[in-house]
C-alpha atoms as a PDB file:
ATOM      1  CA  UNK A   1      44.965  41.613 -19.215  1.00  0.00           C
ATOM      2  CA  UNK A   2      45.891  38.440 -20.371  1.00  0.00           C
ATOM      3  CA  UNK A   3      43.514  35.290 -21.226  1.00  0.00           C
ATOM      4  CA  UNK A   4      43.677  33.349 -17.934  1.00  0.00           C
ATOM      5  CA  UNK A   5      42.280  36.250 -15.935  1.00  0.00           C
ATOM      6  CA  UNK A   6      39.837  37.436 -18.899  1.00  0.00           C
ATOM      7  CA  UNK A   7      35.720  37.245 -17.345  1.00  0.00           C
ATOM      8  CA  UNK A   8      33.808  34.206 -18.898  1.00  0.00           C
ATOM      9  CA  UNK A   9      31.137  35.227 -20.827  1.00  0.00           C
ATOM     10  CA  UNK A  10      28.035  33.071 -20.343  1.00  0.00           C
ATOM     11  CA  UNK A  11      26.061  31.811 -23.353  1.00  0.00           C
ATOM     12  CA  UNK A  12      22.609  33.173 -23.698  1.00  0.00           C
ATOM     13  CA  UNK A  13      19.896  30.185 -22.634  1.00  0.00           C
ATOM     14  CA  UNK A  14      17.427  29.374 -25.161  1.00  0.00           C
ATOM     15  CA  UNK A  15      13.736  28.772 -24.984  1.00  0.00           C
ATOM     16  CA  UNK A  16      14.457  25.201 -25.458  1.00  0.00           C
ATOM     17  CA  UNK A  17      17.290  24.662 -23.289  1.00  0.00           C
ATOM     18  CA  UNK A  18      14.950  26.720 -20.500  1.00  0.00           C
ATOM     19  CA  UNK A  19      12.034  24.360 -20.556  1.00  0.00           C
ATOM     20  CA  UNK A  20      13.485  21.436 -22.229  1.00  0.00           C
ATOM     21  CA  UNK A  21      13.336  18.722 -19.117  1.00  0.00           C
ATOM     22  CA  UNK A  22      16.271  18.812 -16.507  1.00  0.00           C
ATOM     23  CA  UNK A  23      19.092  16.337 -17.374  1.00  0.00           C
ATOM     24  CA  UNK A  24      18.460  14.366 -14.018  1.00  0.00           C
ATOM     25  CA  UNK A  25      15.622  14.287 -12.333  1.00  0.00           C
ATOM     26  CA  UNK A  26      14.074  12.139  -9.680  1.00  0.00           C
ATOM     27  CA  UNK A  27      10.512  12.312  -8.859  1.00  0.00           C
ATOM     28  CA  UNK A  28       8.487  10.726  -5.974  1.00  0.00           C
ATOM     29  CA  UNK A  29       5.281  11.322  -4.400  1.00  0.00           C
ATOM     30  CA  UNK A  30       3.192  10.462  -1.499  1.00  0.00           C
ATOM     31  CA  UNK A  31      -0.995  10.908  -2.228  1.00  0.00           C
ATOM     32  CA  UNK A  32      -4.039   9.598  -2.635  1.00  0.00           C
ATOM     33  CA  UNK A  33      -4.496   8.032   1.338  1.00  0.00           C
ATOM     34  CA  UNK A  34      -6.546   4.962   1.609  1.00  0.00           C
ATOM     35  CA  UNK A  35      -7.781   3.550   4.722  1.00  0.00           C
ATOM     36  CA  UNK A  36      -8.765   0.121   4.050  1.00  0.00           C
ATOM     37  CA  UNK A  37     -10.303  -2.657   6.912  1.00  0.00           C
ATOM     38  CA  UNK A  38     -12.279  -2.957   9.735  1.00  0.00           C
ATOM     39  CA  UNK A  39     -11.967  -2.906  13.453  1.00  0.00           C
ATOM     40  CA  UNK A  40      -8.499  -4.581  14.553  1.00  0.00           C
ATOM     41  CA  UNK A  41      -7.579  -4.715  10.626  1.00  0.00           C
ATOM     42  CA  UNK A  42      -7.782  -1.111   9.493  1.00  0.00           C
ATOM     43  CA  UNK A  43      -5.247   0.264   8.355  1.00  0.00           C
ATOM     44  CA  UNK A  44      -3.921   3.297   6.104  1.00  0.00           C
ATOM     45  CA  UNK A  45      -2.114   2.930   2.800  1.00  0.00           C
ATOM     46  CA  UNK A  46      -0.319   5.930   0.619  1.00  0.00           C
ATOM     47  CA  UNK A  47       0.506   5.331  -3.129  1.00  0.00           C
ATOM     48  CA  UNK A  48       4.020   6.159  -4.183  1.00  0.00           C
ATOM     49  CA  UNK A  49       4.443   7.227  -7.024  1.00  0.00           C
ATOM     50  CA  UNK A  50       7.795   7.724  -8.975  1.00  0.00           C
ATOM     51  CA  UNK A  51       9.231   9.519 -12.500  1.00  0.00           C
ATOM     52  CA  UNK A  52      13.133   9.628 -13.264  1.00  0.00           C
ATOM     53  CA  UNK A  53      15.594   9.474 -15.830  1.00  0.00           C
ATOM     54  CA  UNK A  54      18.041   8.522 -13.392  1.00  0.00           C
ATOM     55  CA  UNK A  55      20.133   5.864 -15.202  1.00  0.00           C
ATOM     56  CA  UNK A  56      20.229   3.835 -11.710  1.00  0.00           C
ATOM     57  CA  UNK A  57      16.467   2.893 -11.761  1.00  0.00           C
ATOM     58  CA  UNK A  58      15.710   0.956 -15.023  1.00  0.00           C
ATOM     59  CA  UNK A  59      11.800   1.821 -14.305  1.00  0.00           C
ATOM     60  CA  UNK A  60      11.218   5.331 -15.105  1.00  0.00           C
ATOM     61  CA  UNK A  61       7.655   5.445 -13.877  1.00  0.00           C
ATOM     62  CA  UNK A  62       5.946   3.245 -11.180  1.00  0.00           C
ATOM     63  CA  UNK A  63       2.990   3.707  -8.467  1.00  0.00           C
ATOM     64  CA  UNK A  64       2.427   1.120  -6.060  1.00  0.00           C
ATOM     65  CA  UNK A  65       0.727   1.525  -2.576  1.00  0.00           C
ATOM     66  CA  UNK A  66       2.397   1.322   0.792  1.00  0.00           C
ATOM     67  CA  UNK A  67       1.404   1.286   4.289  1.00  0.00           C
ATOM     68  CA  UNK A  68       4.179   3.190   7.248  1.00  0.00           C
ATOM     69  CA  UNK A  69       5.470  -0.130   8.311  1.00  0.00           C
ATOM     70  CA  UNK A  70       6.373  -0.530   4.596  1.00  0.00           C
ATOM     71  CA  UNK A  71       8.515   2.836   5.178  1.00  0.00           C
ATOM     72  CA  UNK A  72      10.227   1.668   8.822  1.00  0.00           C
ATOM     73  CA  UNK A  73      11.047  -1.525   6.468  1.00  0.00           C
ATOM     74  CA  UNK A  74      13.261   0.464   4.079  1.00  0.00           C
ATOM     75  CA  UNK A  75      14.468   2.513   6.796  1.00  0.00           C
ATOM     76  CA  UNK A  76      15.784  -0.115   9.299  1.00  0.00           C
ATOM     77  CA  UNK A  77      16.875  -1.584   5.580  1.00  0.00           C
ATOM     78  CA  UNK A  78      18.808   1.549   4.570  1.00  0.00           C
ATOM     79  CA  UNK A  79      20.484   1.883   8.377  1.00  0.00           C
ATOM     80  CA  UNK A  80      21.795  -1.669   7.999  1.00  0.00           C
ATOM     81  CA  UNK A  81      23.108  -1.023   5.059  1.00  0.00           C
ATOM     82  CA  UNK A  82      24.123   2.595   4.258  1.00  0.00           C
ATOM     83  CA  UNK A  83      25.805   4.086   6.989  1.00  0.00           C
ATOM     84  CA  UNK A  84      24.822   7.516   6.516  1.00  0.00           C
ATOM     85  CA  UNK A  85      22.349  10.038   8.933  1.00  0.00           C
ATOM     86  CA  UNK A  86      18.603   8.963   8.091  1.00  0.00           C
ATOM     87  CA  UNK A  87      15.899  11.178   8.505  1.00  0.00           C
ATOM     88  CA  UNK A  88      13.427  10.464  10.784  1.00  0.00           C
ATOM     89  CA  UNK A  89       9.942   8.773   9.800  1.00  0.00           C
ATOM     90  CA  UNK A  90       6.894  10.528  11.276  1.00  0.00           C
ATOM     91  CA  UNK A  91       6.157   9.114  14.929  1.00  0.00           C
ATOM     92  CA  UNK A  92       4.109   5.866  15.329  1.00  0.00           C
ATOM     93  CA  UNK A  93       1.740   8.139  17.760  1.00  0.00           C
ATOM     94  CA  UNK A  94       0.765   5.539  20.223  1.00  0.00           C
ATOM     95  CA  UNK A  95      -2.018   7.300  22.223  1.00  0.00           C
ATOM     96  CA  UNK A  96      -4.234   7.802  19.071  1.00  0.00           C
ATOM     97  CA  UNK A  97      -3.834   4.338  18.887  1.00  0.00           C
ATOM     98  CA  UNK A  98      -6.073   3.571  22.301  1.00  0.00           C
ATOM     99  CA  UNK A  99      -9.272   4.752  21.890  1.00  0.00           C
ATOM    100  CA  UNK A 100     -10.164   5.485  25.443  1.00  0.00           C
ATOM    101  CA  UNK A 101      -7.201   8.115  25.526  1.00  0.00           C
ATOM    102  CA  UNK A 102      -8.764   9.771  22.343  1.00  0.00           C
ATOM    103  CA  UNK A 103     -11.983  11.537  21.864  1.00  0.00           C
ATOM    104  CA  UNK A 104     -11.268  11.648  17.975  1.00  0.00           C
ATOM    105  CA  UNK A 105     -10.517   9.117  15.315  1.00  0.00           C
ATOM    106  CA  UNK A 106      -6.988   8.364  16.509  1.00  0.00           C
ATOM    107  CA  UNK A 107      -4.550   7.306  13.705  1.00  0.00           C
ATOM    108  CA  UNK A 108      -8.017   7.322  11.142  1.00  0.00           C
ATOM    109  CA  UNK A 109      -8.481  10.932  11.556  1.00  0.00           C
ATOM    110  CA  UNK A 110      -7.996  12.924   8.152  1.00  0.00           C
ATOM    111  CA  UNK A 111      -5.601  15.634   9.753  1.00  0.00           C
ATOM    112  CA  UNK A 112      -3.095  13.319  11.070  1.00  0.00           C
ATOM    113  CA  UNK A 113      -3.388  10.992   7.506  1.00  0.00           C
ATOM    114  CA  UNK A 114      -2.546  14.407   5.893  1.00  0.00           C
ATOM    115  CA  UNK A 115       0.567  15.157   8.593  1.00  0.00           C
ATOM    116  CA  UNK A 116       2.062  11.345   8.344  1.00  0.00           C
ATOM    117  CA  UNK A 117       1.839  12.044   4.467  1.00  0.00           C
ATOM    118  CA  UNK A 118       3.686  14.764   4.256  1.00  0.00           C
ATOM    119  CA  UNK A 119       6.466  13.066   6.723  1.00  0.00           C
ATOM    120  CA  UNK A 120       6.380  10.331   4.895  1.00  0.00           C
ATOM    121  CA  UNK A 121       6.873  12.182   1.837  1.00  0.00           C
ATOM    122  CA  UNK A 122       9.847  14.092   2.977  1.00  0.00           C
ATOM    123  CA  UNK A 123      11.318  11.267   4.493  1.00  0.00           C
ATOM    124  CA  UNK A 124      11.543   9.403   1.107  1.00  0.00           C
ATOM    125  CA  UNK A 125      11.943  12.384  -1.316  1.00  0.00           C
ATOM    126  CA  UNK A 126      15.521  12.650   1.065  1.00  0.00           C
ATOM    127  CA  UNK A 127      16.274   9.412   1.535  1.00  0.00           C
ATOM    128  CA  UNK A 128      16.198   8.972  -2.151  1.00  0.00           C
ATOM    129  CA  UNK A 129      18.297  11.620  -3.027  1.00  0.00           C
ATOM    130  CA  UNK A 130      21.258  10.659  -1.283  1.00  0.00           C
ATOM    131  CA  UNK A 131      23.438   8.672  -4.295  1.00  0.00           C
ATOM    132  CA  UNK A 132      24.413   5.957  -2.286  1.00  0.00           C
ATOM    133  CA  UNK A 133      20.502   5.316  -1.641  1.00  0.00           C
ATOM    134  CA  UNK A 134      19.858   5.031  -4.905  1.00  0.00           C
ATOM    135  CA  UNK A 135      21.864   2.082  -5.483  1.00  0.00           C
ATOM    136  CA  UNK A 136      20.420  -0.272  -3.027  1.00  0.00           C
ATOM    137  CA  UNK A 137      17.861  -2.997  -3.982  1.00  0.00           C
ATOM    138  CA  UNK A 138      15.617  -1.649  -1.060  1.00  0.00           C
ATOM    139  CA  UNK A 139      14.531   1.433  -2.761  1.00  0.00           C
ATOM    140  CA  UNK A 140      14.450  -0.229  -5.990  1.00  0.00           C
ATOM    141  CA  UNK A 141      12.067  -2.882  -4.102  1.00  0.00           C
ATOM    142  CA  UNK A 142       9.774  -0.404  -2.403  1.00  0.00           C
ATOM    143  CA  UNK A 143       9.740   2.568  -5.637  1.00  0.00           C
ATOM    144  CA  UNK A 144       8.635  -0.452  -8.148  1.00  0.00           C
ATOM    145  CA  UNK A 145       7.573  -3.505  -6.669  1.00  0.00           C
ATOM    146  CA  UNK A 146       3.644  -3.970  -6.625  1.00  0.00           C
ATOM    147  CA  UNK A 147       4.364  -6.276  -3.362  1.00  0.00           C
ATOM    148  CA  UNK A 148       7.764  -6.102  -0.707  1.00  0.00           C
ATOM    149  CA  UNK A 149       8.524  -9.626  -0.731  1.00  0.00           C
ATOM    150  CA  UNK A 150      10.465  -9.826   3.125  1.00  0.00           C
ATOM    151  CA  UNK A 151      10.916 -13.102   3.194  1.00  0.00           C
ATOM    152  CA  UNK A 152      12.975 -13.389  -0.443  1.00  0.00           C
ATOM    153  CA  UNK A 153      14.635 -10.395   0.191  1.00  0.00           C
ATOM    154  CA  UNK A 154      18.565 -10.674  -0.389  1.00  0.00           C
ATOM    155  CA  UNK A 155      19.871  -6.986   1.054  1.00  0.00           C
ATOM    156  CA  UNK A 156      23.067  -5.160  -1.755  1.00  0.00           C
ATOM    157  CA  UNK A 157      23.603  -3.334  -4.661  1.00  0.00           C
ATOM    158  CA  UNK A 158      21.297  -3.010  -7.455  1.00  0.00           C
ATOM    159  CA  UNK A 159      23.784  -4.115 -10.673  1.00  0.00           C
ATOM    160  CA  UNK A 160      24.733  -1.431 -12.599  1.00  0.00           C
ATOM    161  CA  UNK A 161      23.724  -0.563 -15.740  1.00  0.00           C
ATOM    162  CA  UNK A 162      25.769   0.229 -18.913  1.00  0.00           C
ATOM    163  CA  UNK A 163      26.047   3.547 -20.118  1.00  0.00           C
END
């Protein structure tokens, strides 16, 4: 048996090199639901909250609070932009939204705030993931930004960073 078709024998792993932390890792949650208003104004809000070491995002921790048009923002953002298959969002669910179709709390009730979470959690945990996602000033804007400023908002790449 010569070299090129010798087996390769793995290295044993270490303690430290099992629970030292991963060498990329990318973070983001959806919790702590918050609905907020009155009447006509009420509305639901989600904090997002984020921890990488991704070179891509120059803040490696941020939490700010967004509300589901927040999320169809970056989405119609991200289809304009990246042409690649987007996940769904969670549906708008229209007849919770008229209260004589409803016996229950509509969009207010905890059970459906718990099921648009977890959509809304998916939907950014894959959306972020893809690589060319992560360089858009979009995600940047909606992972770190206390307040999505549409108005200001130029669409592109976020510059990269030296490595």
């Amino acid at each position: 048996m010569d070299d090129s078709t010798k087996r390769i024998v793995p290295q044993k792993q270490t303690l430290d090199d099992a629970y030292s932390p991963p060498a990329n890792y990318l973070e983001i949650s959806v919790h702590d639901a918050k609905t907020q208003g009155e009447g006509r104004k009420r509305f639901t809000d989600y904090k997002v909250s984020l921890r990488t070491n991704l070179p891509v995002f120059k803040v490696k921790e941020a939490s700010v609070r967004r509300r589901y048009t927040d999320f169809k923002w970056l989405r119609d953002e991200l289809e304009r932009s990246v042409h690649i298959v987007l996940p769904p969002l969670p549906g708008k669910a229209f007849t919770r939204q008229i209260p004589f179709l409803s016996s229950d709390d509509g969009i207010y009730e905890l059970e459906f705030i718990e099921n648009r979470r977890k959509g809304l959690e998916e939907f950014i945990n894959i959306v972020s993931g893809h690589p060319l996602v992560q360089n858009e000033h979009c995600l940047h804007i909606f992972l770190g930004d206390s307040v999505i400023d549409k108005t200001n908002y130029l669409p592109g790449k976020v510059p990269s960073t030296p490595r």
